[in-house]
Each structure stands twice: as structure tokens, then as C-alpha cells.
N, C-alpha and C. Protein backbone atom coordinates (compact mmCIF):
# COMPACT_ATOMS: atom_id res chain seq x y z
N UNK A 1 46.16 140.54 172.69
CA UNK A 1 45.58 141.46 171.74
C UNK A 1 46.46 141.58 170.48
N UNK A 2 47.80 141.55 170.64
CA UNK A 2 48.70 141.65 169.87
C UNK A 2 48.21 140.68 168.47
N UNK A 3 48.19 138.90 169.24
CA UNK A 3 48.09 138.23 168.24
C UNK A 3 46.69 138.47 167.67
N UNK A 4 45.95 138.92 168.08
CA UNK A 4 44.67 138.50 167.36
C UNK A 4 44.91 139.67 165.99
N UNK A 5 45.28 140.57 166.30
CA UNK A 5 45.15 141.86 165.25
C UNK A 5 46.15 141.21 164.30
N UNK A 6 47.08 140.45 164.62
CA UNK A 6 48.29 139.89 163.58
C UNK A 6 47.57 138.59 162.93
N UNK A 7 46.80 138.07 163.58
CA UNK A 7 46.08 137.18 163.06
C UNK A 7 44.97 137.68 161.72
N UNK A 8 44.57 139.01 162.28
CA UNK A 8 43.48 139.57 161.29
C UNK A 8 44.08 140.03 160.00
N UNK A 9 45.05 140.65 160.16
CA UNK A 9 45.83 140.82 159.29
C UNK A 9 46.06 139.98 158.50
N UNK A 10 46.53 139.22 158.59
CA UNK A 10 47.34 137.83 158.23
C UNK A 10 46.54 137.14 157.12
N UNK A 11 45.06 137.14 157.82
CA UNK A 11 43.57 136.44 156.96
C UNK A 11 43.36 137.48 155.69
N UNK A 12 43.72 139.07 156.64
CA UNK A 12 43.00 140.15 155.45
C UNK A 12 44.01 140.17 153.94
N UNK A 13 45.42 139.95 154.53
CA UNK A 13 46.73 139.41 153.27
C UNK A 13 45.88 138.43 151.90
N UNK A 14 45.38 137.34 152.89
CA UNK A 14 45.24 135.65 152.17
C UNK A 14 44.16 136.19 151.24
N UNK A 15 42.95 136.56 151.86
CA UNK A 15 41.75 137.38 150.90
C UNK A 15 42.15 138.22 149.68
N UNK A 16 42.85 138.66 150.20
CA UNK A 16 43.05 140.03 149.21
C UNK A 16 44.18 138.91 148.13
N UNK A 17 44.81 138.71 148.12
CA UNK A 17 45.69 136.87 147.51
C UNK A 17 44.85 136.65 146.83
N UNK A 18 43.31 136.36 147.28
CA UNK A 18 42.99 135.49 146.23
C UNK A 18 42.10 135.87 145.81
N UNK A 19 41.97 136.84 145.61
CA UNK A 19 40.87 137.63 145.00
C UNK A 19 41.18 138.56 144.14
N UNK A 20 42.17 137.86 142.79
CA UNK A 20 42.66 138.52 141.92
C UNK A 20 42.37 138.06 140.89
N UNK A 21 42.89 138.79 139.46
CA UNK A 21 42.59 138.23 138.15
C UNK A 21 42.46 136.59 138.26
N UNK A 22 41.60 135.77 137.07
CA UNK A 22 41.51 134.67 137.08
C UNK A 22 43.02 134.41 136.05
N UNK A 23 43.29 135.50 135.76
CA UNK A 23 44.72 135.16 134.53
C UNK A 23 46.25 135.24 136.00
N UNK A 24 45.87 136.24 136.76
CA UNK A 24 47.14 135.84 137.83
C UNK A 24 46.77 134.21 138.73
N UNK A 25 45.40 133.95 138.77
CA UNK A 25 45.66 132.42 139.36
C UNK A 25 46.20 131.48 138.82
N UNK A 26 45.45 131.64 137.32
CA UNK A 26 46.36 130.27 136.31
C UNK A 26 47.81 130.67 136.51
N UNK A 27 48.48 131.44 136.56
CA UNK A 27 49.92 132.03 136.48
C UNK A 27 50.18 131.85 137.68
N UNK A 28 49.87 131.57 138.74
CA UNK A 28 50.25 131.14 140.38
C UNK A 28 50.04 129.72 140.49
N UNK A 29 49.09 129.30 139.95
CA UNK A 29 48.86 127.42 139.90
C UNK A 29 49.35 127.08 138.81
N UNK A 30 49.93 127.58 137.63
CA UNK A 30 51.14 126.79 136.68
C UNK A 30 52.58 126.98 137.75
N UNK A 31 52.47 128.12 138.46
CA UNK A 31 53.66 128.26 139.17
C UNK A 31 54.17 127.25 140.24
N UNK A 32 53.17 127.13 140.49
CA UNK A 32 53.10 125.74 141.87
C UNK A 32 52.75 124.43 141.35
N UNK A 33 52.70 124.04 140.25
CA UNK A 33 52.68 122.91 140.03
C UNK A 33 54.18 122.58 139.19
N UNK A 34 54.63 123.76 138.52
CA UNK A 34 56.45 123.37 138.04
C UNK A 34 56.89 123.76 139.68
N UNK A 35 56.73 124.10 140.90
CA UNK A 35 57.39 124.16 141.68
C UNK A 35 57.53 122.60 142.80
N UNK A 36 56.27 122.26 142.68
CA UNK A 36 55.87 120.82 143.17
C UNK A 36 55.91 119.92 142.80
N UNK A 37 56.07 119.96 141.27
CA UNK A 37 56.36 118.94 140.71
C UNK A 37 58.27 118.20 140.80
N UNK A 38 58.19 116.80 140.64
CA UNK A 38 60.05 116.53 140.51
C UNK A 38 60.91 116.94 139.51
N UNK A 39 61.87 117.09 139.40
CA UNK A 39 62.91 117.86 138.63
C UNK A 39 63.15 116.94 137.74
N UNK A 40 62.95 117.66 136.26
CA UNK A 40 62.47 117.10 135.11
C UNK A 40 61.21 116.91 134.63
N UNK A 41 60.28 117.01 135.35
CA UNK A 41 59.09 116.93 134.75
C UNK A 41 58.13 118.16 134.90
N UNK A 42 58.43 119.46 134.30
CA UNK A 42 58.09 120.73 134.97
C UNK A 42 57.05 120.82 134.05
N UNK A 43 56.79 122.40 133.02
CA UNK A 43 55.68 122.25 132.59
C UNK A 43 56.84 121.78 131.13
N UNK A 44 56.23 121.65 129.88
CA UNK A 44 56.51 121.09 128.89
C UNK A 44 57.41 122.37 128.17
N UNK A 45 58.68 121.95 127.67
CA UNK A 45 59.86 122.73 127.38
C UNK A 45 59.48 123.40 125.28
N UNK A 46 59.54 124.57 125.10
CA UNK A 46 59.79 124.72 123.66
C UNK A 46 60.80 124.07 122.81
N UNK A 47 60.72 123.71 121.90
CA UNK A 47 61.74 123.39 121.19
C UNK A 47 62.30 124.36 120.55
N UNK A 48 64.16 124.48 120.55
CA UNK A 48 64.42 125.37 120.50
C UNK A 48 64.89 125.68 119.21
N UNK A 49 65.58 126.84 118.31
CA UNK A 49 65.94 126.74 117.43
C UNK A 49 67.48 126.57 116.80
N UNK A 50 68.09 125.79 116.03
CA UNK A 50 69.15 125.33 115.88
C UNK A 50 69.77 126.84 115.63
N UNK A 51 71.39 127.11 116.53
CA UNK A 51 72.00 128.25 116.42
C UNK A 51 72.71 128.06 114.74
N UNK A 52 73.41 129.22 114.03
CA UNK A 52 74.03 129.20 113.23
C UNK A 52 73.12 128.73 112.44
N UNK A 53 74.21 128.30 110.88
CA UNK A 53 73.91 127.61 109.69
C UNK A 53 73.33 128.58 109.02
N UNK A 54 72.08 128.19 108.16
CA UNK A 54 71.39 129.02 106.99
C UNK A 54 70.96 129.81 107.72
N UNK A 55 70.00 130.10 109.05
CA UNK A 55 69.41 131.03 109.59
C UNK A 55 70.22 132.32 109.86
N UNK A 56 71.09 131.85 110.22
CA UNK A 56 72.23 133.20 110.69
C UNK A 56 72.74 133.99 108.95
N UNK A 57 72.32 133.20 108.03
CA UNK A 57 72.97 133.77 107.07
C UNK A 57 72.10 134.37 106.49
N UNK A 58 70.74 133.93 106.37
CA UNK A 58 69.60 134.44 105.87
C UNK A 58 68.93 135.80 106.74
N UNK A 59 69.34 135.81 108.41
CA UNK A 59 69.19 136.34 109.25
C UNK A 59 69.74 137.69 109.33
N UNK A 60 71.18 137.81 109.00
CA UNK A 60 71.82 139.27 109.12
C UNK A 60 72.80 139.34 107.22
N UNK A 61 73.23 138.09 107.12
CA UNK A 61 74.20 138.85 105.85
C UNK A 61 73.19 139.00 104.72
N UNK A 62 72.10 138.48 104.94
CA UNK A 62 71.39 139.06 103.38
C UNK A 62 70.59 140.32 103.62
N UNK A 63 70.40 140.66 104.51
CA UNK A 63 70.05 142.28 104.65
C UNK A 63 70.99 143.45 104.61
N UNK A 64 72.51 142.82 104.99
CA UNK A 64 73.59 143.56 104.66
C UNK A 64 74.01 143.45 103.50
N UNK A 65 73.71 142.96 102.73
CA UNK A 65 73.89 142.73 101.41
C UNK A 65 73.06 143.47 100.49
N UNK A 66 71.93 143.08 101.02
CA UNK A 66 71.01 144.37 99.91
C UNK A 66 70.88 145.88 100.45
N UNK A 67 71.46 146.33 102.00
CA UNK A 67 71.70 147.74 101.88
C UNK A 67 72.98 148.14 101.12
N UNK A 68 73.92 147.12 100.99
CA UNK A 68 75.07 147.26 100.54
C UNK A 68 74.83 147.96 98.82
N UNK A 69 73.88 147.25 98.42
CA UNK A 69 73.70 147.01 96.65
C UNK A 69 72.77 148.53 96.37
N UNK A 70 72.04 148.64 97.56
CA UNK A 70 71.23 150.09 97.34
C UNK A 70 71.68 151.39 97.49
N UNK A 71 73.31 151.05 98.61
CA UNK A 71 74.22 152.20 98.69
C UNK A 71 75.18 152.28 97.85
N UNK A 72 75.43 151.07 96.74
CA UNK A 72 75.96 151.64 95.45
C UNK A 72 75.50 152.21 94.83
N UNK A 73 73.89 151.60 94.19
CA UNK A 73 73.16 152.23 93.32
C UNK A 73 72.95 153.58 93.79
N UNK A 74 72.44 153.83 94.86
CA UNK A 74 72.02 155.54 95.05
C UNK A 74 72.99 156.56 95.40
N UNK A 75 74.33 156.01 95.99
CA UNK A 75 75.19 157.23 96.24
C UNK A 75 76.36 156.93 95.44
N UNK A 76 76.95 155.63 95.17
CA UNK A 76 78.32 155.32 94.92
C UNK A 76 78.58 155.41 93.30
N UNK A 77 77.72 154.86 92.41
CA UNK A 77 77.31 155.02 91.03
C UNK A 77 77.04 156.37 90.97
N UNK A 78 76.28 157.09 91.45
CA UNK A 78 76.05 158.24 90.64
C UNK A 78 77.27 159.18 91.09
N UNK A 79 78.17 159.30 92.06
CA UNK A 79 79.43 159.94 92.62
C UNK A 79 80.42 159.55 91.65
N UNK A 80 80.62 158.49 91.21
CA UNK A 80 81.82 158.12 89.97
C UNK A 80 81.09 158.56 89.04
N UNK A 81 79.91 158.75 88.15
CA UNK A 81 79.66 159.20 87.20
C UNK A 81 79.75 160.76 86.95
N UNK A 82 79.44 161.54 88.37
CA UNK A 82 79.90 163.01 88.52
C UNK A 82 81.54 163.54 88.53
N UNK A 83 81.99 162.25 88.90
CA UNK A 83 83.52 162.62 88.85
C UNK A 83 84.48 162.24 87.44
N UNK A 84 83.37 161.43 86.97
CA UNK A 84 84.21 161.01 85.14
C UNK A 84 83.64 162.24 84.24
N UNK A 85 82.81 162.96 84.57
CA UNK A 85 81.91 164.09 84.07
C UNK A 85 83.27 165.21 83.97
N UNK A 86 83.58 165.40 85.51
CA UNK A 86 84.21 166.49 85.87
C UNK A 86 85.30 166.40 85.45
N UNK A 87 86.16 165.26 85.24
CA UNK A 87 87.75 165.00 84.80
C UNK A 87 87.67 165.16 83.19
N UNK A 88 85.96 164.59 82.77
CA UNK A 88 86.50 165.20 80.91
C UNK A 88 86.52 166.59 80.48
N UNK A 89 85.85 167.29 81.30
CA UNK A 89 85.64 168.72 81.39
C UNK A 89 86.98 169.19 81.46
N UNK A 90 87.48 168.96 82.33
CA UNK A 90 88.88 169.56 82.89
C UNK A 90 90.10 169.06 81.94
N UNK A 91 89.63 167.82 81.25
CA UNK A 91 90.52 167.87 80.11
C UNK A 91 90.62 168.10 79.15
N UNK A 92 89.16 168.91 78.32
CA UNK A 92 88.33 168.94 76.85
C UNK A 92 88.83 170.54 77.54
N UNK A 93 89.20 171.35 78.60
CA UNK A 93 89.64 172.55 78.67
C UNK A 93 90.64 173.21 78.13
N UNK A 94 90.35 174.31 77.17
CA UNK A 94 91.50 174.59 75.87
C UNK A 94 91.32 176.47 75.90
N UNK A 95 92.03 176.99 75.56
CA UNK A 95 92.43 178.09 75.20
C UNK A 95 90.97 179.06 74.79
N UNK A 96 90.67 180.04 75.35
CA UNK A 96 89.22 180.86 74.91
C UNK A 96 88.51 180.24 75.65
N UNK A 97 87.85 179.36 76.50
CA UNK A 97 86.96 178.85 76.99
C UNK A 97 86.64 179.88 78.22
N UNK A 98 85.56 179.91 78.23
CA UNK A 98 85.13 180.66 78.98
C UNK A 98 85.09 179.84 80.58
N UNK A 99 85.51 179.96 81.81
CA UNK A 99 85.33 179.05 83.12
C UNK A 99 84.77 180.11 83.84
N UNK A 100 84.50 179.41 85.08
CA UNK A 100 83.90 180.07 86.07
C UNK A 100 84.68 179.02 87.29
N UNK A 101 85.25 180.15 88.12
CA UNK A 101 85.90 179.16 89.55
C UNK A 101 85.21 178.62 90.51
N UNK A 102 85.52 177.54 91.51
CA UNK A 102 84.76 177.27 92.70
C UNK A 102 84.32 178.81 93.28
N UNK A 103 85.05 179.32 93.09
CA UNK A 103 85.10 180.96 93.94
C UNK A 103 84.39 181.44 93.42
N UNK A 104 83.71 181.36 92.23
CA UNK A 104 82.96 182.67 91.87
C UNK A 104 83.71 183.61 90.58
N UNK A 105 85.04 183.12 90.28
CA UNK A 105 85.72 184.28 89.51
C UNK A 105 85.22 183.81 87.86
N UNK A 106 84.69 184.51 87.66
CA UNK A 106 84.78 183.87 85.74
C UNK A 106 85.71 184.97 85.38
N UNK A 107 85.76 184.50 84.00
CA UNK A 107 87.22 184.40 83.13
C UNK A 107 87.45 183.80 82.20
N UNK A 108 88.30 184.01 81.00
CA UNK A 108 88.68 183.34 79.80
C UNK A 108 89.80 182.45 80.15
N UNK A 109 90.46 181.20 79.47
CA UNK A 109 91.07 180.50 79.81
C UNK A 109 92.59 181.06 78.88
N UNK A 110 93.35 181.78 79.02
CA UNK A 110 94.38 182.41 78.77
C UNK A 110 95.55 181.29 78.05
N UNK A 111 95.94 180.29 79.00
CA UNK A 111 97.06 179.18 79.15
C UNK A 111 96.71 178.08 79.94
N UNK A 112 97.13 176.97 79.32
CA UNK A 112 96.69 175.49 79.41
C UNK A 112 98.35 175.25 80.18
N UNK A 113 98.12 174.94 81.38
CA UNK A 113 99.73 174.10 81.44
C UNK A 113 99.04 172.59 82.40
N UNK A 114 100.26 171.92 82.38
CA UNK A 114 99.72 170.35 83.69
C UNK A 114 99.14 170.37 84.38
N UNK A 115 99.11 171.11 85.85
CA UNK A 115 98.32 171.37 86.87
C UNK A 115 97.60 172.67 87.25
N UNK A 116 97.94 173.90 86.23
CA UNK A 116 97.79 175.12 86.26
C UNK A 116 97.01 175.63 85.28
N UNK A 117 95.81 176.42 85.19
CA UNK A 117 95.19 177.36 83.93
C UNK A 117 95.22 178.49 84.48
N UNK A 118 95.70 179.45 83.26
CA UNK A 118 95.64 181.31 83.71
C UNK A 118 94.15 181.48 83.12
N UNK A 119 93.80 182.20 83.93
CA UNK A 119 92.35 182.84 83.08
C UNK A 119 92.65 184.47 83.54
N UNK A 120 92.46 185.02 82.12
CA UNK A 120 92.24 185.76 81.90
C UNK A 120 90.54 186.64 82.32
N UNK A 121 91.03 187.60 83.27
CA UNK A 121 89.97 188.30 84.01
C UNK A 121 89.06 189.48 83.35
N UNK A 122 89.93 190.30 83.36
CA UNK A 122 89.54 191.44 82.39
C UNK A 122 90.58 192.09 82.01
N UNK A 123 90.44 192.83 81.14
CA UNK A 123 91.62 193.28 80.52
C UNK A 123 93.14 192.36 80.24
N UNK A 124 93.67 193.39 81.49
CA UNK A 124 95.94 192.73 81.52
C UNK A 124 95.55 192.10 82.84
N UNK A 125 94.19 191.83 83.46
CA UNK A 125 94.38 191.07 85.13
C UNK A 125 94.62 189.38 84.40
N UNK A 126 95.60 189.10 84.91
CA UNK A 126 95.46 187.11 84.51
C UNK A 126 96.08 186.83 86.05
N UNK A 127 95.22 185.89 86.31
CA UNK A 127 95.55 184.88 87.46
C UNK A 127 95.88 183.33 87.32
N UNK A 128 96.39 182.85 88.25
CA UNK A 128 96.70 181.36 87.97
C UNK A 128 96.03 180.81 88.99
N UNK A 129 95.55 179.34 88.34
CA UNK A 129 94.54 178.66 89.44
C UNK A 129 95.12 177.23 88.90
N UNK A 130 94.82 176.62 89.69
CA UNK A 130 94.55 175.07 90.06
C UNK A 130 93.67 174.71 88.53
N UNK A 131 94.25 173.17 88.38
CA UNK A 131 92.75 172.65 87.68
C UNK A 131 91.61 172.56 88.46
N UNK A 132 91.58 171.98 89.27
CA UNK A 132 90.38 171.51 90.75
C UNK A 132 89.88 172.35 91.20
N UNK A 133 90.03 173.93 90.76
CA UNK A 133 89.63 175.22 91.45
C UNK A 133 88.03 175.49 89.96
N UNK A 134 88.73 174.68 88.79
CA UNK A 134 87.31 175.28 88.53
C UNK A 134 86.38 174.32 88.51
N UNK A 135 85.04 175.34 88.81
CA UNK A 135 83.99 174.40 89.07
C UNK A 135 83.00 174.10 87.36
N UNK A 136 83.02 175.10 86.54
CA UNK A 136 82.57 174.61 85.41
C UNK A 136 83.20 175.64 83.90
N UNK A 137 82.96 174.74 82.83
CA UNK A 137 83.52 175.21 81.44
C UNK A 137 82.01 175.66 80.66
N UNK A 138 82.74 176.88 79.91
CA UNK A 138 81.43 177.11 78.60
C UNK A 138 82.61 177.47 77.85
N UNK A 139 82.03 176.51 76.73
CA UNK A 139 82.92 176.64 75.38
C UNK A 139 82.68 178.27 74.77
N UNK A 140 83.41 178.94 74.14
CA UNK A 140 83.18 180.08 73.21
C UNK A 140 82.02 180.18 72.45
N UNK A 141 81.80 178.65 72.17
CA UNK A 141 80.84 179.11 71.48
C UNK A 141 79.25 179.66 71.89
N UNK A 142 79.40 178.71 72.73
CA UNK A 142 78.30 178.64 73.71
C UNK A 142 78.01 179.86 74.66
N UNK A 143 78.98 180.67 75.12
CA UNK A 143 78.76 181.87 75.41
C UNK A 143 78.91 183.39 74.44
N UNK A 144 79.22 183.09 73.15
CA UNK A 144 79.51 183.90 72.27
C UNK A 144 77.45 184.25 72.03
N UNK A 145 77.16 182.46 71.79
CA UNK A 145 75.35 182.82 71.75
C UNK A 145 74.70 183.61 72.79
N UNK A 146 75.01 183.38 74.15
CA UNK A 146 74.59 183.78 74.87
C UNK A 146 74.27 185.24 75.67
N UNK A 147 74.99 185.58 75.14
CA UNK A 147 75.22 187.30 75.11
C UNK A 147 74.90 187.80 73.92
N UNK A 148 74.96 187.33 72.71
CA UNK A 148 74.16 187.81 71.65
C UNK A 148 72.87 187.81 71.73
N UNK A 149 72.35 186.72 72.40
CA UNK A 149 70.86 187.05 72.93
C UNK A 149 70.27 187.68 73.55
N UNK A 150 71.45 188.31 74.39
CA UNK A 150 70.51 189.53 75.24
C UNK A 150 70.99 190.76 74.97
């Protein structure tokens, strides 16, 4: 009894085998014919593509090359042009000029020395700051208008 039920089985496996997609048979009979066939003559090989040379160069360094050229143009160019901005400012800075600090403090520009400007706060308050502490200049004149306008 044993074998017969192992037998039934066995048939009900093979059925169910072959009674699948017609795309898994071609893919089981290409399989068995590179398996049956002699070594070397399997199914027919791609030709492959030559490593290195122009492809590899055309492949990765010319795309690194033009993010390279787009991360000058959009961040690196316009960052040196904000910083040649900021160094003439800080040197066209003269006596009466009105500044305003990274901090927030405005103030008249009291004394010009090398690394140091006093600005004058209000009144007798004068403080000393950094050049690099201020963040922008208005000439006298330019704020002399500006308060006359309102």
C-alpha cells in the first residue's frame, strides 16, 4: 500500500511539472539542452564588452566632470564673489560710517585701526570689535538721507 500511494504521488509531482507556463518550458528545455549538450557547445555566448579604454572614460570621468563645472558655477563662483564684496567693504570702512554688527549692535565707526574698529554706540559708550564682526557698512551719507525721510 505504501508503494502505490508513493507511486501516486510521484505521477501527481510529474503532472503538476508539466503543466506550467509555456515560458517556464522553453526555460526548462533551453535548460536541458545546454545541460545535454558537450562542453563547449552550450547555447550561443554574448559578446562581451571590451573593459577600460574610452568607455570607462566616457562612462564615469565625464559625468564627474560636468558635476564638477556646475558646482563651481552655482556655489563656488558666487561664494568668492560674496567674499571680494565683503573684504572691499571692510576696507572702503572709514571714520563716521555708520555699521551694524553680526550681533545686531549698530553704531558709528569712531577709529579705524589693523584688525580693530571702535564704534561708537551712543553717546561716551564706544566698544571695540573685530573687523569680521561686522556684518554690513552705510556710508553717512546714505543714512544721513535716510532718516531725513522719515
Amino acid at each position: 500500500m505504501f508503494s502505490t500511494i508513493h507511486s501516486i504521488l510521484t505521477l501527481a509531482a510529474a503532472k503538476t511539472a508539466e503543466v506550467t507556463s509555456p515560458a517556464a518550458k522553453v526555460v526548462t528545455g533551453a535548460a536541458r539542452r545546454v545541460a545535454s549538450s558537450p562542453p563547449g557547445q552550450g547555447a550561443p555566448q554574448q559578446p562581451q564588452a571590451p573593459c577600460g579604454g574610452r568607455d570607462m572614460f566616457t562612462g564615469f570621468f565625464i559625468p564627474l566632470i560636468i558635476v564638477f563645472v556646475i558646482m563651481y558655477i552655482f556655489i563656488i563662483s558666487p561664494q568668492r564673489k560674496k567674499e571680494k564684496h565683503r573684504r572691499e567693504m571692510l576696507d572702503s570702512l572709514g571714520k563716521g560710517d555708520n555699521a551694524v554688527t553680526i550681533g545686531g549692535i549698530h553704531g558709528t565707526v569712531w577709529q579705524v585701526k589693523d584688525e580693530e574698529i571702535v564704534l561708537k554706540i551712543d553717546g561716551d559708550i564706544k566698544m571695540t570689535f573685530s573687523r569680521g564682526a561686522i556684518a554690513r557698512v552705510v556710508k553717512k551719507e546714505e543714512s544721513g538721507s535716510d532718516t531725513a525721510g522719515s
